[in-house]
Each structure stands twice: as structure tokens, then as C-alpha cells.
Protein backbone atom coordinates (compact mmCIF):
# COMPACT_ATOMS: atom_id res chain seq x y z
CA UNK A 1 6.05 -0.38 -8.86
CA UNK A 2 8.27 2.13 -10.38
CA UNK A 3 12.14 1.44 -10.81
CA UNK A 4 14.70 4.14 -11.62
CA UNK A 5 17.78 2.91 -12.47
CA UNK A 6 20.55 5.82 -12.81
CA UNK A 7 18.63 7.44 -9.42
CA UNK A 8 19.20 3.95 -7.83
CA UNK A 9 15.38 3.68 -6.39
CA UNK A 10 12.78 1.72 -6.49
CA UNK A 11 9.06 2.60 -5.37
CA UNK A 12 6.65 0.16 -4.01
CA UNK A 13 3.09 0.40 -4.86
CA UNK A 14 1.63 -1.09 -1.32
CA UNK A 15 -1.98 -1.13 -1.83
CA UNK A 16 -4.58 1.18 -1.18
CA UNK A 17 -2.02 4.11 -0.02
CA UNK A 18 -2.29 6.85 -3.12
CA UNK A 19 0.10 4.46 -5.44
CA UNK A 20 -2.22 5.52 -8.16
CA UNK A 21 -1.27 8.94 -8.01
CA UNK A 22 2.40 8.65 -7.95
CA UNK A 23 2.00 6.59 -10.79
CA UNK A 24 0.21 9.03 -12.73
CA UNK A 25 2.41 11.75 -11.45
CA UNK A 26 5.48 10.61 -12.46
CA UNK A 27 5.57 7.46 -13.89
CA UNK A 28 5.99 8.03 -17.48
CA UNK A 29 9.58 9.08 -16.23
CA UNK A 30 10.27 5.54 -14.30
CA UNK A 31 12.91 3.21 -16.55
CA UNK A 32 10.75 0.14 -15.59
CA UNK A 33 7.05 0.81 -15.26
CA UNK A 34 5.00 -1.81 -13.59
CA UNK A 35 0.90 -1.06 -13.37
CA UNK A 36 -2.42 -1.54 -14.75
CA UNK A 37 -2.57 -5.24 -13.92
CA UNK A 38 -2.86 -5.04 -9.69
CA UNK A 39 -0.67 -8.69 -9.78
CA UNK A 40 2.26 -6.70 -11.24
CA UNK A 41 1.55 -3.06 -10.16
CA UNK A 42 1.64 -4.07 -6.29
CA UNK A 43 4.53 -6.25 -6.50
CA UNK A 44 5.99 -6.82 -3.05
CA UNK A 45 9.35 -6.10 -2.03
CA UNK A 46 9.93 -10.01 -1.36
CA UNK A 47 9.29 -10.98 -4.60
CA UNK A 48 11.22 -8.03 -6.46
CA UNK A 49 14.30 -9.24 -4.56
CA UNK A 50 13.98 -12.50 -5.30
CA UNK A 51 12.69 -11.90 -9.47
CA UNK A 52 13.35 -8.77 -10.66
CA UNK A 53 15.96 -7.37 -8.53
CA UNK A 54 19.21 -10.07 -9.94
CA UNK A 55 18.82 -8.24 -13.51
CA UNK A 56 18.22 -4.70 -12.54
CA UNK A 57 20.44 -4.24 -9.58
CA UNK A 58 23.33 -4.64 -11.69
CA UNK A 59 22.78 -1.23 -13.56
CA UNK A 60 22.34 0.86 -10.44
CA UNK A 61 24.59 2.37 -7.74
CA UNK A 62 24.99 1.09 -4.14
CA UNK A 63 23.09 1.26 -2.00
CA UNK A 64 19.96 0.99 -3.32
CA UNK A 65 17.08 3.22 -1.96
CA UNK A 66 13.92 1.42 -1.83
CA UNK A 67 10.51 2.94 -0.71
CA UNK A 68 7.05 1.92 0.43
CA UNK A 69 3.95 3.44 2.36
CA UNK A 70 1.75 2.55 5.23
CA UNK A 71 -1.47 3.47 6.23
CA UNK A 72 -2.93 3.18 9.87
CA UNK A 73 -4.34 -0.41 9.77
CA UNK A 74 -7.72 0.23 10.75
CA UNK A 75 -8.29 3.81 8.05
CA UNK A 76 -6.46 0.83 5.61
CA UNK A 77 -9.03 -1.64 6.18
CA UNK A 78 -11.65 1.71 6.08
CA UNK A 79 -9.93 2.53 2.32
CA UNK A 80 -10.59 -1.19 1.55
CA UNK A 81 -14.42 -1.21 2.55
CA UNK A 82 -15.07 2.27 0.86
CA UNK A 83 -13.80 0.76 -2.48
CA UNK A 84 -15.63 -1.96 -2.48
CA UNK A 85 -18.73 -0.27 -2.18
CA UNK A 86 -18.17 1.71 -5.82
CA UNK A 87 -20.45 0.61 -8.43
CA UNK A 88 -18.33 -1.42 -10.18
CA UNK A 89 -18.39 -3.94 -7.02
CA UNK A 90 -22.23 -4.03 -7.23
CA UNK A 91 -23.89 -7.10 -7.23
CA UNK A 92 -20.28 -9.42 -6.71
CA UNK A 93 -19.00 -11.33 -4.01
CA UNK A 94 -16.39 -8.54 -3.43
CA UNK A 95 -19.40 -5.65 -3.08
CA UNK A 96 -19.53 -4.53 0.78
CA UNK A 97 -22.66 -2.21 -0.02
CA UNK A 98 -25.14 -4.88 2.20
CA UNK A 99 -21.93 -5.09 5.07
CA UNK A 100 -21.29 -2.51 7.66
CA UNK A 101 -17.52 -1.82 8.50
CA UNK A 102 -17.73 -3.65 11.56
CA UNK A 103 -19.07 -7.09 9.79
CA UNK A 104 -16.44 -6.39 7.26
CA UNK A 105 -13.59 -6.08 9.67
CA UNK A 106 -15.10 -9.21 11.62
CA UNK A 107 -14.97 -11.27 8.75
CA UNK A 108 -11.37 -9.67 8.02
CA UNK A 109 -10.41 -10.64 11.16
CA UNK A 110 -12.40 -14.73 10.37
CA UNK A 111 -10.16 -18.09 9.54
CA UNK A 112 -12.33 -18.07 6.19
CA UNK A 113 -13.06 -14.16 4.91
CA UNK A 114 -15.76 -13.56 2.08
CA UNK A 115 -14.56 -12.30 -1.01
CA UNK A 116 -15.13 -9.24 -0.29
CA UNK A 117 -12.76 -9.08 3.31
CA UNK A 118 -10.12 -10.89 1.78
CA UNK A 119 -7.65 -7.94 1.30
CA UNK A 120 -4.42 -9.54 2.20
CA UNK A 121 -1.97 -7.30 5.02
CA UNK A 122 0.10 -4.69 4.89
CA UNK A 123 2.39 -5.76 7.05
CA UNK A 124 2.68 -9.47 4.71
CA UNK A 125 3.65 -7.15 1.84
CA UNK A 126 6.52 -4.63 3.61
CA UNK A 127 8.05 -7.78 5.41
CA UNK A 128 7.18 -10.66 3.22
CA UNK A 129 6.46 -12.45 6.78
CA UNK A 130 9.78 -11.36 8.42
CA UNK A 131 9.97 -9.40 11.12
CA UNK A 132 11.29 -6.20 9.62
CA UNK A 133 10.60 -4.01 6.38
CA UNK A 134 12.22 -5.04 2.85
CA UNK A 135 12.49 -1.52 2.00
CA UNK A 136 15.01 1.24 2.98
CA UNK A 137 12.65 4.00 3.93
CA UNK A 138 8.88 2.99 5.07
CA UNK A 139 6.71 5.94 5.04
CA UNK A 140 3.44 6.82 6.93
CA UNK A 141 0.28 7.66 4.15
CA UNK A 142 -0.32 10.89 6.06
CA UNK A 143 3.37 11.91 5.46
CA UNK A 144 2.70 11.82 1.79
CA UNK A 145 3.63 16.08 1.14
CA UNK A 146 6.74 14.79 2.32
CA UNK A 147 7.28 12.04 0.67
CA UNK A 148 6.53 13.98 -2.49
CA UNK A 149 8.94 17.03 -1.52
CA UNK A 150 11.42 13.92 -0.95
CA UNK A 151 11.33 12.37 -4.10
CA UNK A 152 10.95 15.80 -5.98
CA UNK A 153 14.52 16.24 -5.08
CA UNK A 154 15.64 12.41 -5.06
CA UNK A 155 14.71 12.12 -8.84
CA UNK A 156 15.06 15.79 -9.96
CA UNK A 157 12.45 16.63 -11.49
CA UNK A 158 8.91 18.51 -10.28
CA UNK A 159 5.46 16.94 -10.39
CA UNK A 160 2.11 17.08 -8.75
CA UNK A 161 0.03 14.91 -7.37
CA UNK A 162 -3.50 14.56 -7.98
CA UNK A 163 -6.71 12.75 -6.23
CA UNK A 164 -7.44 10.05 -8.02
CA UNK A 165 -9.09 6.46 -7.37
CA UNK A 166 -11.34 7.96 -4.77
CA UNK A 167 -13.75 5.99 -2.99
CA UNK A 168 -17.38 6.98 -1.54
CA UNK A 169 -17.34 8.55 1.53
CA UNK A 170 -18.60 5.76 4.56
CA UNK A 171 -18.87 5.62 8.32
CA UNK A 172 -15.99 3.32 9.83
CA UNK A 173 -17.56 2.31 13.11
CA UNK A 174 -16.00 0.09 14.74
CA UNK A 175 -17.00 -2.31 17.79
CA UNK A 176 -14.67 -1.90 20.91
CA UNK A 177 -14.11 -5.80 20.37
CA UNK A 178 -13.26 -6.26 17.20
CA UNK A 179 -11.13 -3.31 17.85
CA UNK A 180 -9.24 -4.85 20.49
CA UNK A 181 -9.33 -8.08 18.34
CA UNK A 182 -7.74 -6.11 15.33
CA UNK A 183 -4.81 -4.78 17.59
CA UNK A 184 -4.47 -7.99 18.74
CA UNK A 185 -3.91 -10.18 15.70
CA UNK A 186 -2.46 -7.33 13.65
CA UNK A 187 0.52 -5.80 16.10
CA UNK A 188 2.92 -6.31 13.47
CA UNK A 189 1.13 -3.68 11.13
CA UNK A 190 0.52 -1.62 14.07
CA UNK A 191 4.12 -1.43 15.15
CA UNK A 192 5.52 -0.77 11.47
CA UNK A 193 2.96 2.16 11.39
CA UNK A 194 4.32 3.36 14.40
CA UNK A 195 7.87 3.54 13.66
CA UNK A 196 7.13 4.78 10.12
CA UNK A 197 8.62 8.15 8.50
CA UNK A 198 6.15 11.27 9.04
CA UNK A 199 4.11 12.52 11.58
């Protein structure tokens, strides 16, 4: 998470949509830096206005402008089982190298996931279980040149983003059922996709 104060924005790192990047990019120029530890670097909107935003919203203008991504659930769930198959995953409980996507998305979608499909919800994070986002502007992951012309003139200043973070490459098959199943149970992230900025 990234907090500007004199710009009046804050900049939600929801995770696994290119946070890394933006953080590299341009975070050195943030007032209030959070990253490196994923329990403060994907801080959720719920719990910034209930912590962190009593002592900082005081030194910024109204309103404040407040800004997360979304990926497509199911290419989410994809980035989740491609990371988990890096090295550095190999031979843990949170490894999906022996697990095809469709097993891992099964036991996503299970009462009791595995280590390695418990990956929380977007939609859990932008809402904090409400039924609409905590954030001023949601943007869609595939928006992201956007997003980056947006904020280029938002905090004035250039920068450039870079690929970084990047999984292995994987097939993301997917069963018609669990499919169905996914779209289902998930509607919410579906829906907040859907009416997210970007095309």
C-alpha cells in the first residue's frame, strides 16, 4: 500500500494484480510506504479505514481518492496456481507442482482448502464483506496502461513500469463444473470485475 498525502491518494496493493511493479515504479516517492512483509503490503481497504486512516486522513484534502485493482477471478486464481508452482514453493504444503488447475480450483472452491488453495478473495479484500468497494476508483488488471497514464498525471511525476514477480507459464484448464461452481459461489467477484474501470 502506498499513501500520498499532499496528492490525497491512497493505492491498494490487492494481491496478485502487478502491485509489485507499482511499488517498484514509484514507491520510493509514496509519504507512507507499506511492503516487503505481504501482512502489511496488501493491507485491505477495511482495515486502513479502521487503523491507519484516523491519523493520516487528517493531513490530506477532501475527498480522498482511493484505488485498487481486479483481476478476472478465474486468470486470478490462474496467477495464484502459476506462483505456487516457482521453486521456492517446492516441496511445501503451498507447492501446486503435483495439482492441476482444475484440482486446485476444486479445492479452492472446498469447506477445508490445502495450503496451497487457500488464497483468500478478491472480492473479501475490495469490500471487506460488504456489498460494495471501499475504494473510490476500482480498476480492471487489463486496464493497467491506463491506470498508469492516470496516476502519471494524478501524482505528477513520470515512471515506468516493469515485469516483475513473474510466474511460470501453465495451462489453466478448467472443468465446465467447477466452472459453473466458481461463478456460482464467487458472483460477488464476478460482478465487481464487471463493473470495474477499463476495458
Amino acid at each position: 500500500m502506498m499513501i500520498f498525502l499532499d496528492k490525497s491518494l491512497v493505492f491498494f496493493a490487492t494481491p496478485k494484480t502487478g502491485s509489485t511493479a507499482f511499488h517498484k515504479a514509484f514507491g520510493s516517492k509514496a509519504d507512507i510506504l507499506f511492503t516487503k512483509n505481504p501482512r502489511v503490503t496488501h493491507i485491505a481497504p477495511k482495515r486502513f479505514n479502521k487503523m491507519i486512516a484516523p491519523y493520516v486522513r487528517p493531513l490530506m484534502s477532501e475527498p480522498v481518492n482511493s484505488i485498487a485493482l481486479i483481476r478476472e477471478p478465474i486468470e486470478w486464481l490462474g496467477s495464484w496456481y502459476r506462483y505456487r508452482q516457482r521453486g521456492e514453493n517446492l516441496n511445501t504444503s503451498s507447492s501446486t507442482a503435483d495439482v492441476s488447475f482444475d484440482e486446485f480450483v476444486e479445492a479452492y472452491l472446498g469447506n477445508d482448502r490445502p495450503k496451497y488453495a487457500n488464497v483468500g478473495q478478491q472480492a473479501q479484500f475490495i469490500t471487506g464483506g460488504g456489498d460494495k468497494p471501499l475504494v473510490t476508483q476500482l480498476w480492471r488488471y487489463t486496464a493497467i496502461d491506463d491506470l498508469t497514464l492516470y496516476l502519471r498525471l494524478q501524482l505528477g511525476f513520470n515512471f515506468k513500469l516493469e515485469q516483475v514477480n513473474v510466474s511460470p507459464k501453465r495451462a489453466l484448464s478448467l472443468s465446465p463444473e467447477n466452472n459453473r461452481t466458481l461463478q456460482s459461489h464467487f458472483q460477488k467477484d464476478f460482478d465487481l470485475y464487471e463493473n470495474a474501470i477499463g476495458g
